[in-house]
PDB file of N, CA and C in Angstrom:
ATOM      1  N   UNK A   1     106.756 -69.262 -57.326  1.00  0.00           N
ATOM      2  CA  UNK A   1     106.168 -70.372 -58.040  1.00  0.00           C
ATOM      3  C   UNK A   1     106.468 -70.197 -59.527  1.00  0.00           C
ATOM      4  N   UNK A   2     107.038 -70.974 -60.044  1.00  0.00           N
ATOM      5  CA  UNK A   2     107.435 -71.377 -62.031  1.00  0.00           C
ATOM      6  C   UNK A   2     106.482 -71.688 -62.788  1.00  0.00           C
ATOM      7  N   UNK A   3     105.832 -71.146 -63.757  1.00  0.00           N
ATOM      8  CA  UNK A   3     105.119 -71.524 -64.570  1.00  0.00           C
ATOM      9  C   UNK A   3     105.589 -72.729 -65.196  1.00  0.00           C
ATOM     10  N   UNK A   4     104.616 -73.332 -65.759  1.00  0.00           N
ATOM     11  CA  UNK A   4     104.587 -74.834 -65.966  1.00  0.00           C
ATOM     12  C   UNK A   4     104.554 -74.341 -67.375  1.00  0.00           C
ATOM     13  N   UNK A   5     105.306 -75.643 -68.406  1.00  0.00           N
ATOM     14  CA  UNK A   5     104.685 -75.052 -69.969  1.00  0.00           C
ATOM     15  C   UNK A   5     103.158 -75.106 -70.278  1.00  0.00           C
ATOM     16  N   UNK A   6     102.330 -75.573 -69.689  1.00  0.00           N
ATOM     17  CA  UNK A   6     101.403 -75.846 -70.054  1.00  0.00           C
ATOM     18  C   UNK A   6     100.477 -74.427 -70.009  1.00  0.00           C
ATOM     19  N   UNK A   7     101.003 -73.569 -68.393  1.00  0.00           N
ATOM     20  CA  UNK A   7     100.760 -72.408 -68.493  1.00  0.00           C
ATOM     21  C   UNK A   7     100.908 -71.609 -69.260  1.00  0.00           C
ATOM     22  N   UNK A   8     102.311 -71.751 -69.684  1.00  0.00           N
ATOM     23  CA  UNK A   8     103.436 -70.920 -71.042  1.00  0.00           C
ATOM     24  C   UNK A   8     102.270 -70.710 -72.048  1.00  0.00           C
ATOM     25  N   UNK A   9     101.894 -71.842 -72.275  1.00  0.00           N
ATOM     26  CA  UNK A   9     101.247 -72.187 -73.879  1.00  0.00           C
ATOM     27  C   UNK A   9      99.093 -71.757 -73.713  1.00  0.00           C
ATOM     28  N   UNK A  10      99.076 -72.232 -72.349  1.00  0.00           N
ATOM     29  CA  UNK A  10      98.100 -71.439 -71.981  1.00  0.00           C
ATOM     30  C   UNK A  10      97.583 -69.898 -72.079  1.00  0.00           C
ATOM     31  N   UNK A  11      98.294 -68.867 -71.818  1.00  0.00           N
ATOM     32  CA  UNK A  11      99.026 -67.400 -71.943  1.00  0.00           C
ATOM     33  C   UNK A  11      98.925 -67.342 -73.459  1.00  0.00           C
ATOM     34  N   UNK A  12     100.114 -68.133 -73.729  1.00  0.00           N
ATOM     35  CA  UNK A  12     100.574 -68.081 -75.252  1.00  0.00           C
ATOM     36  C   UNK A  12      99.427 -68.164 -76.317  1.00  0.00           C
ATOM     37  N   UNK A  13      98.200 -68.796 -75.833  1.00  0.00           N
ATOM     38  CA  UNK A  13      97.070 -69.136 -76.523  1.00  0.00           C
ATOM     39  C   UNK A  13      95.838 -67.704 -76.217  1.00  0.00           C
ATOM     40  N   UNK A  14      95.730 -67.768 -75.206  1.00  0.00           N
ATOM     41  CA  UNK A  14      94.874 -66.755 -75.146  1.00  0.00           C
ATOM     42  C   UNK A  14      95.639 -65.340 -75.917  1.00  0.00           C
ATOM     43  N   UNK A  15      96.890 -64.899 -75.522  1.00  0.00           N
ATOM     44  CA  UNK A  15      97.089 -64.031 -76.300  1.00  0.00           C
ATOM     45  C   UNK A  15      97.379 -63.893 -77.896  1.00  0.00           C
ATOM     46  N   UNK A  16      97.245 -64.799 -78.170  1.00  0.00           N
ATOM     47  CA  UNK A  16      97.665 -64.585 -79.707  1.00  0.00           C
ATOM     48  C   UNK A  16      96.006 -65.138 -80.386  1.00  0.00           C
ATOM     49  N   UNK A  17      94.756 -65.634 -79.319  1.00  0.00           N
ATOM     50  CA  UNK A  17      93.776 -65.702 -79.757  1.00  0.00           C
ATOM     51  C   UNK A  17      93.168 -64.271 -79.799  1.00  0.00           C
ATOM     52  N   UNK A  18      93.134 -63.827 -79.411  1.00  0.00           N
ATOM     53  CA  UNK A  18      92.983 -61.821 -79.293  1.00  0.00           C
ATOM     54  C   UNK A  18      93.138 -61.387 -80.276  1.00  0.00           C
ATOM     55  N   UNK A  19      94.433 -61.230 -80.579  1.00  0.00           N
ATOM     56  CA  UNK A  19      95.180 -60.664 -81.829  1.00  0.00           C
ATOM     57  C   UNK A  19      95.358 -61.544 -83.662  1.00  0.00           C
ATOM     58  N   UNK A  20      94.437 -62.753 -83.539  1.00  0.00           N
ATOM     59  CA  UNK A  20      94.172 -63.336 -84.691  1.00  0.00           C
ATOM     60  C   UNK A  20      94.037 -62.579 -85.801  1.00  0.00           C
ATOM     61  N   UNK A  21      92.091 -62.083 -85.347  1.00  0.00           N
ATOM     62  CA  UNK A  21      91.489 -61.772 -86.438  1.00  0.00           C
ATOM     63  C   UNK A  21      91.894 -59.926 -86.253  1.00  0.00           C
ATOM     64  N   UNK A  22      92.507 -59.599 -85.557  1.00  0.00           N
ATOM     65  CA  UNK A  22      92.229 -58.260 -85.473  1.00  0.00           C
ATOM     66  C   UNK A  22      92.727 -57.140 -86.461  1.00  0.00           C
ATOM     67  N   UNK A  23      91.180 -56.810 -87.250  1.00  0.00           N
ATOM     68  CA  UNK A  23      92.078 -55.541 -88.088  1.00  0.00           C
ATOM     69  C   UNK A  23      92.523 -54.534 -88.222  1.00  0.00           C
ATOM     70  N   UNK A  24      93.684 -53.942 -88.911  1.00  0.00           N
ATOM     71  CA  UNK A  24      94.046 -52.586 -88.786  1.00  0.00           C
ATOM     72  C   UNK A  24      93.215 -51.383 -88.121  1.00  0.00           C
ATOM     73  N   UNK A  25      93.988 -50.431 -87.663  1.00  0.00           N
ATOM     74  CA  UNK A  25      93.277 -49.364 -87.086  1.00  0.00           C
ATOM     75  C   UNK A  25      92.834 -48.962 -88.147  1.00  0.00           C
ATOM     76  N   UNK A  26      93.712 -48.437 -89.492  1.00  0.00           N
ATOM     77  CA  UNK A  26      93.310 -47.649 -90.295  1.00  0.00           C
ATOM     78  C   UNK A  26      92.271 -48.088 -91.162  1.00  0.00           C
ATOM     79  N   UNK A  27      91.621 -48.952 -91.330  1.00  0.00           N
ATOM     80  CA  UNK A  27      90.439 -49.423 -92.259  1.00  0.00           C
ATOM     81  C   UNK A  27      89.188 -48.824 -92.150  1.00  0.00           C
ATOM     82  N   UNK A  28      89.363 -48.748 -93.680  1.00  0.00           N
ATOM     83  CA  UNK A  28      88.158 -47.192 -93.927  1.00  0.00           C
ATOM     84  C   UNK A  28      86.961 -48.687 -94.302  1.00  0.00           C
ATOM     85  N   UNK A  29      85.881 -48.589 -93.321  1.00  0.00           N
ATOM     86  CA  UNK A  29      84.686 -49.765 -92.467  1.00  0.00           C
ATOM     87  C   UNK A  29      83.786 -48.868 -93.505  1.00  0.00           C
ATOM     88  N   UNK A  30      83.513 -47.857 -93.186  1.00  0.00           N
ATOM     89  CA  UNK A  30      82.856 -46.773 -93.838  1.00  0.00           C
ATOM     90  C   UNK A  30      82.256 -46.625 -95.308  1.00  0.00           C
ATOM     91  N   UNK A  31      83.269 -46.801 -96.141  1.00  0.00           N
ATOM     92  CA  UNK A  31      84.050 -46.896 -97.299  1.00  0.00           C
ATOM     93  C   UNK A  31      83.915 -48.318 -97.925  1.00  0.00           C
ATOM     94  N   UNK A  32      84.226 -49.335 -97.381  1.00  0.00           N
ATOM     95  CA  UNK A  32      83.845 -50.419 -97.755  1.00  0.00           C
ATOM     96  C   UNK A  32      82.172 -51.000 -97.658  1.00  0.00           C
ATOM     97  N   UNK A  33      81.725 -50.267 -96.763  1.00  0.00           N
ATOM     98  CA  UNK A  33      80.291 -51.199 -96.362  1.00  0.00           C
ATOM     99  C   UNK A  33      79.627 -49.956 -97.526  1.00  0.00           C
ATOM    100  N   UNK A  34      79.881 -48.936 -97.870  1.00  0.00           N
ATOM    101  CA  UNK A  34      79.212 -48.009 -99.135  1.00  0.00           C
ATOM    102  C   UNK A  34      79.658 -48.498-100.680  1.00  0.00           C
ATOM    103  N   UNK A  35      80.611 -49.489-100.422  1.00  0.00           N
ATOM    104  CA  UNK A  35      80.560 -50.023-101.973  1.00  0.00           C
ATOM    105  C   UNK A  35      80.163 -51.486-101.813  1.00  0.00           C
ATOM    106  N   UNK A  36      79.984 -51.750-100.822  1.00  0.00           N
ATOM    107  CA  UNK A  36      78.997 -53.051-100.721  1.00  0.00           C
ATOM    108  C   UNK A  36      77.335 -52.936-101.119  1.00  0.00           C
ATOM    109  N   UNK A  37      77.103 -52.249-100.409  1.00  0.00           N
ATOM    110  CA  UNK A  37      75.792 -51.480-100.679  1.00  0.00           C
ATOM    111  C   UNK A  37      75.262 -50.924-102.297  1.00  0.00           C
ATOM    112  N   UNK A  38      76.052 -50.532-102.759  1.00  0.00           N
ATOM    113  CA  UNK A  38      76.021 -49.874-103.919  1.00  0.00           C
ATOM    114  C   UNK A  38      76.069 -51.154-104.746  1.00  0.00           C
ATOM    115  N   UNK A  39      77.423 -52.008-104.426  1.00  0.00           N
ATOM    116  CA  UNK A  39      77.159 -53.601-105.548  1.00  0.00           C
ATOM    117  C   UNK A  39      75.540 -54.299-105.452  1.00  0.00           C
ATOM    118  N   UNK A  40      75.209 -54.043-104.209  1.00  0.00           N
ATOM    119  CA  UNK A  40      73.913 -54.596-103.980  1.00  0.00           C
ATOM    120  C   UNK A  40      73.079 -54.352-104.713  1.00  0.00           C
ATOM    121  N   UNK A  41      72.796 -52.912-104.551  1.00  0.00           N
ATOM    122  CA  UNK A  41      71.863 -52.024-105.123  1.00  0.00           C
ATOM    123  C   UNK A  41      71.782 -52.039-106.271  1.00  0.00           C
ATOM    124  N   UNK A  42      72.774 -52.518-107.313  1.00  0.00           N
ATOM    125  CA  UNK A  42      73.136 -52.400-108.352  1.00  0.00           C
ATOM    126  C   UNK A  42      72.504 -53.990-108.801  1.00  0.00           C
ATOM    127  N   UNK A  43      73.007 -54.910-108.380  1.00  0.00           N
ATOM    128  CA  UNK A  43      72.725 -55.999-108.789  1.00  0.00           C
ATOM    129  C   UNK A  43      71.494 -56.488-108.167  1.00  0.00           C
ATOM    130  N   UNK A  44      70.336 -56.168-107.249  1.00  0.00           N
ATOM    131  CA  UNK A  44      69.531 -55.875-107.123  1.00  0.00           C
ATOM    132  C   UNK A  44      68.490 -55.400-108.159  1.00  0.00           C
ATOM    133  N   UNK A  45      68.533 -53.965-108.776  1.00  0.00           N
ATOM    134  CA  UNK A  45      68.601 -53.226-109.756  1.00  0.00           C
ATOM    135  C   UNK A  45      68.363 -54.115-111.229  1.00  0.00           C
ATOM    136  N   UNK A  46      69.749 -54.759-111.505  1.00  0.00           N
ATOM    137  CA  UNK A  46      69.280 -55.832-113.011  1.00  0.00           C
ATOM    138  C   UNK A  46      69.155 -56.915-112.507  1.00  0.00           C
ATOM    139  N   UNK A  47      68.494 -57.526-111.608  1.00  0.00           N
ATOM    140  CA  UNK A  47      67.743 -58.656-111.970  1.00  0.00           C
ATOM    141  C   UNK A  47      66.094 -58.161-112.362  1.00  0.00           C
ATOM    142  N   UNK A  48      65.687 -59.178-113.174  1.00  0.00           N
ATOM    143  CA  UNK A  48      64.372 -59.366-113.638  1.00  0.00           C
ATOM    144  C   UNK A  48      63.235 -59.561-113.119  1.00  0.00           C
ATOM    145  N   UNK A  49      61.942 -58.974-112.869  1.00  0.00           N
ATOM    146  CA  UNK A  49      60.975 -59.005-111.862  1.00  0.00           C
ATOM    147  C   UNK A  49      60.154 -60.337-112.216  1.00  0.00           C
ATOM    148  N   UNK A  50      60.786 -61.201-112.847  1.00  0.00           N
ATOM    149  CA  UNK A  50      59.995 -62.748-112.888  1.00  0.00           C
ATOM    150  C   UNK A  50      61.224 -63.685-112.436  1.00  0.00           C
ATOM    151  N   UNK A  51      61.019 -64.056-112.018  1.00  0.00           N
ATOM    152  CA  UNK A  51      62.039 -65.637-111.583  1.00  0.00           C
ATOM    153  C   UNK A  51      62.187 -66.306-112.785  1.00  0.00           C
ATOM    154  N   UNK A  52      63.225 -66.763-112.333  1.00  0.00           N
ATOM    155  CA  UNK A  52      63.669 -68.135-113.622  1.00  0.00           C
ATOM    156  C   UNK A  52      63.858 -68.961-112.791  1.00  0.00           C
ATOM    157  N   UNK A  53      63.438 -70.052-113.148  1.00  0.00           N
ATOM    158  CA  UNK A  53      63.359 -71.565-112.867  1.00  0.00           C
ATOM    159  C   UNK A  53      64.113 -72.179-113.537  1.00  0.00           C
ATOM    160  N   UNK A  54      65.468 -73.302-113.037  1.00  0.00           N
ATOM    161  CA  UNK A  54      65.785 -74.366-113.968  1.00  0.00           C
ATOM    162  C   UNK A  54      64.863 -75.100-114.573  1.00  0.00           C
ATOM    163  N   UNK A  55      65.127 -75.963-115.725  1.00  0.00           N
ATOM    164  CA  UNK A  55      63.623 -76.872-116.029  1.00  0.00           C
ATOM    165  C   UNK A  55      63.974 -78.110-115.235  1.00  0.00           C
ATOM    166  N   UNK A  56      63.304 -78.617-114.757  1.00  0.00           N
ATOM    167  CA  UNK A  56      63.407 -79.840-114.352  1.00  0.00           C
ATOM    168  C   UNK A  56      63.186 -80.987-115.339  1.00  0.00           C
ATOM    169  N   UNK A  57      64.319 -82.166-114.840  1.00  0.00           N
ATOM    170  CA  UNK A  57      63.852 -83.233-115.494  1.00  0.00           C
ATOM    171  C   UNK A  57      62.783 -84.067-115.543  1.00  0.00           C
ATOM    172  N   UNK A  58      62.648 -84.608-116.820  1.00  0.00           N
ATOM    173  CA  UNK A  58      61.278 -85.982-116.819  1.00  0.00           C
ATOM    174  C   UNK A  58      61.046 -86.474-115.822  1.00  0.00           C
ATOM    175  N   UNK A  59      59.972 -86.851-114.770  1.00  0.00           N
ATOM    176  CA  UNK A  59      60.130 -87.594-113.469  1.00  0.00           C
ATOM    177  C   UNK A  59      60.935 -88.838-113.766  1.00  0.00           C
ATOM    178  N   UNK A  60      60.705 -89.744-115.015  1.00  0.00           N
ATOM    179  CA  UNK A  60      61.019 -90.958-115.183  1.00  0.00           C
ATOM    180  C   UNK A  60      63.160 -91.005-114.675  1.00  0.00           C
ATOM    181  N   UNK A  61      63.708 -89.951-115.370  1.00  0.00           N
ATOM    182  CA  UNK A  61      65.242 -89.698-115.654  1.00  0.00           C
ATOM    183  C   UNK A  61      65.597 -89.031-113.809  1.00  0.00           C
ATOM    184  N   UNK A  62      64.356 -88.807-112.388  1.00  0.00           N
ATOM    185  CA  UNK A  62      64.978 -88.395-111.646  1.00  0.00           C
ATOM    186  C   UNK A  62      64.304 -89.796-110.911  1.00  0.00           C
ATOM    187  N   UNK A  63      63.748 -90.507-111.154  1.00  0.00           N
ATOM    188  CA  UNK A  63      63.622 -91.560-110.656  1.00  0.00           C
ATOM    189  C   UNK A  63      64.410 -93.103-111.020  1.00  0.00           C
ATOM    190  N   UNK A  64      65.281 -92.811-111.939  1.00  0.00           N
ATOM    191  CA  UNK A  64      66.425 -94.135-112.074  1.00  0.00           C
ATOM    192  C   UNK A  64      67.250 -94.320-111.202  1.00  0.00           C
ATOM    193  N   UNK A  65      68.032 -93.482-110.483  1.00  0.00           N
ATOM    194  CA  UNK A  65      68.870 -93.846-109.568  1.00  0.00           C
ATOM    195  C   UNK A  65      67.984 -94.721-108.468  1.00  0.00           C
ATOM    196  N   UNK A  66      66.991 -94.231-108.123  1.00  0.00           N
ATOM    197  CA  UNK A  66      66.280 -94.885-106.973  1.00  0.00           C
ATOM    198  C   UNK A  66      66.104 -96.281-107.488  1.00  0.00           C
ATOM    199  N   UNK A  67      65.643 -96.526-108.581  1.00  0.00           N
ATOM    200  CA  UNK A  67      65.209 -97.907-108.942  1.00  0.00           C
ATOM    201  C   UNK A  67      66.273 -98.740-109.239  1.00  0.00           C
ATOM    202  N   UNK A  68      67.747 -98.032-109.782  1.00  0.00           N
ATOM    203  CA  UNK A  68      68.792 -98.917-109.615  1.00  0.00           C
ATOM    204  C   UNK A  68      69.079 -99.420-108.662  1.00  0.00           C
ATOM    205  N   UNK A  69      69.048 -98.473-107.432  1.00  0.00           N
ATOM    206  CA  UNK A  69      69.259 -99.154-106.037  1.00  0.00           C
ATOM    207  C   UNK A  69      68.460 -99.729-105.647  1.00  0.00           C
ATOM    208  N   UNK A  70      66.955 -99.545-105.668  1.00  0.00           N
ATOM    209  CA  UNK A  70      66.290-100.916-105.337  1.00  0.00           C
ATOM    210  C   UNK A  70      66.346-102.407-106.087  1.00  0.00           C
ATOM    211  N   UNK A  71      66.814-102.602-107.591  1.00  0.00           N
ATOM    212  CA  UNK A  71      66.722-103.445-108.272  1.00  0.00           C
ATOM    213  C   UNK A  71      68.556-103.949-107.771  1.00  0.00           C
ATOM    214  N   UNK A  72      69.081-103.250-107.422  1.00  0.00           N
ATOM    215  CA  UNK A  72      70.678-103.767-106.439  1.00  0.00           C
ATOM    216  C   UNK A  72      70.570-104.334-105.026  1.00  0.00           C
ATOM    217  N   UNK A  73      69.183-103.761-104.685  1.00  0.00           N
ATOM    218  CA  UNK A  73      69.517-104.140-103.326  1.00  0.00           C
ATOM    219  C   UNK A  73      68.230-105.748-103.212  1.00  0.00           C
ATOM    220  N   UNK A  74      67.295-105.692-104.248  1.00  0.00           N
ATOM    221  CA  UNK A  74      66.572-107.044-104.587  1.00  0.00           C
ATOM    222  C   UNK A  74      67.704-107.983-104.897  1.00  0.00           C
ATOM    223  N   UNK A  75      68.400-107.981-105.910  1.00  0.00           N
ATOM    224  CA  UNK A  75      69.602-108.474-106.751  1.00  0.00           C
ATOM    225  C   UNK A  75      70.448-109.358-105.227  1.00  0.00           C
ATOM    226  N   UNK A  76      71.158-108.424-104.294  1.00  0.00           N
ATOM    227  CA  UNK A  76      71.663-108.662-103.653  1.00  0.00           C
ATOM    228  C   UNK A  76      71.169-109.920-102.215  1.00  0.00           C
ATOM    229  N   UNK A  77      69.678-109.463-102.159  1.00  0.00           N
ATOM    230  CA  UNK A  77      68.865-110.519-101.117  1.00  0.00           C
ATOM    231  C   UNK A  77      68.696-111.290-102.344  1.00  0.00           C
ATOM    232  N   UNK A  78      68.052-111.571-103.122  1.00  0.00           N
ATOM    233  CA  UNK A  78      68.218-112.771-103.700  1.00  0.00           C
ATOM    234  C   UNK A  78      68.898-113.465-103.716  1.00  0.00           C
ATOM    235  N   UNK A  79      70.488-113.213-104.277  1.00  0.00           N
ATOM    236  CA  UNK A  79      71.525-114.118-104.501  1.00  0.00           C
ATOM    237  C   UNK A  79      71.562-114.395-102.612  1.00  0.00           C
ATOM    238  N   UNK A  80      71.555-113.132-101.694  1.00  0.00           N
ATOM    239  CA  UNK A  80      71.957-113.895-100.375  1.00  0.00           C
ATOM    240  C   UNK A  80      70.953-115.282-100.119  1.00  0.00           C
ATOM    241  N   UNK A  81      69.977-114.797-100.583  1.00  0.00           N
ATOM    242  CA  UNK A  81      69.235-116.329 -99.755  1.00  0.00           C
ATOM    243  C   UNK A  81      69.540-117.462-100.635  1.00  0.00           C
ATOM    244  N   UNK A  82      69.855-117.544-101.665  1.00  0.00           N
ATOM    245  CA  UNK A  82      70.046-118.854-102.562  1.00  0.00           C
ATOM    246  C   UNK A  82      71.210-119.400-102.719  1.00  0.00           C
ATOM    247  N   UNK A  83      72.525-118.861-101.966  1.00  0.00           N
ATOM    248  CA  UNK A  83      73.996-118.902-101.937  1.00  0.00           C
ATOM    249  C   UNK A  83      73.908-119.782-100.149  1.00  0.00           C
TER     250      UNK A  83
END
């Protein structure tokens, strides 16, 4: 019995899905996850034991967009019903 391409590419898929992500033998895992740790620790370390907050804006300046779109979407039924 002949494989079909569909098989070909079937095969062809599973094996090269295997071997994607796969990394080197030699990778020092070890070594890297101890200077991860250490950046942590470190930057951990200088931050400040109070939070900072952005300031927020005036309610009035986070409430314009909303009222443009409602005063667009009044705007818009109006002219529809009188057209």
């Amino acid at each position: 019995m002949t494989m079909h391409d569909d098989d070909k590419f079937d095969a062809f898929l599973a094996r090269e899905a295997r071997a994607y992500h796969e990394p080197p033998a030699d990778v020092p895992r070890d070594a890297m996850w101890a200077a991860v740790a250490a950046s942590r620790a470190a930057r951990r370390g200088a931050v400040s034991a109070e939070p900072t907050l952005a300031p927020r804006p005036p309610r009035r300046l986070r409430a314009a967009p909303w009222i443009g779109m409602a005063a667009t979407l009044l705007l818009g039924v109006g002219l529809g019903r009188t057209v």
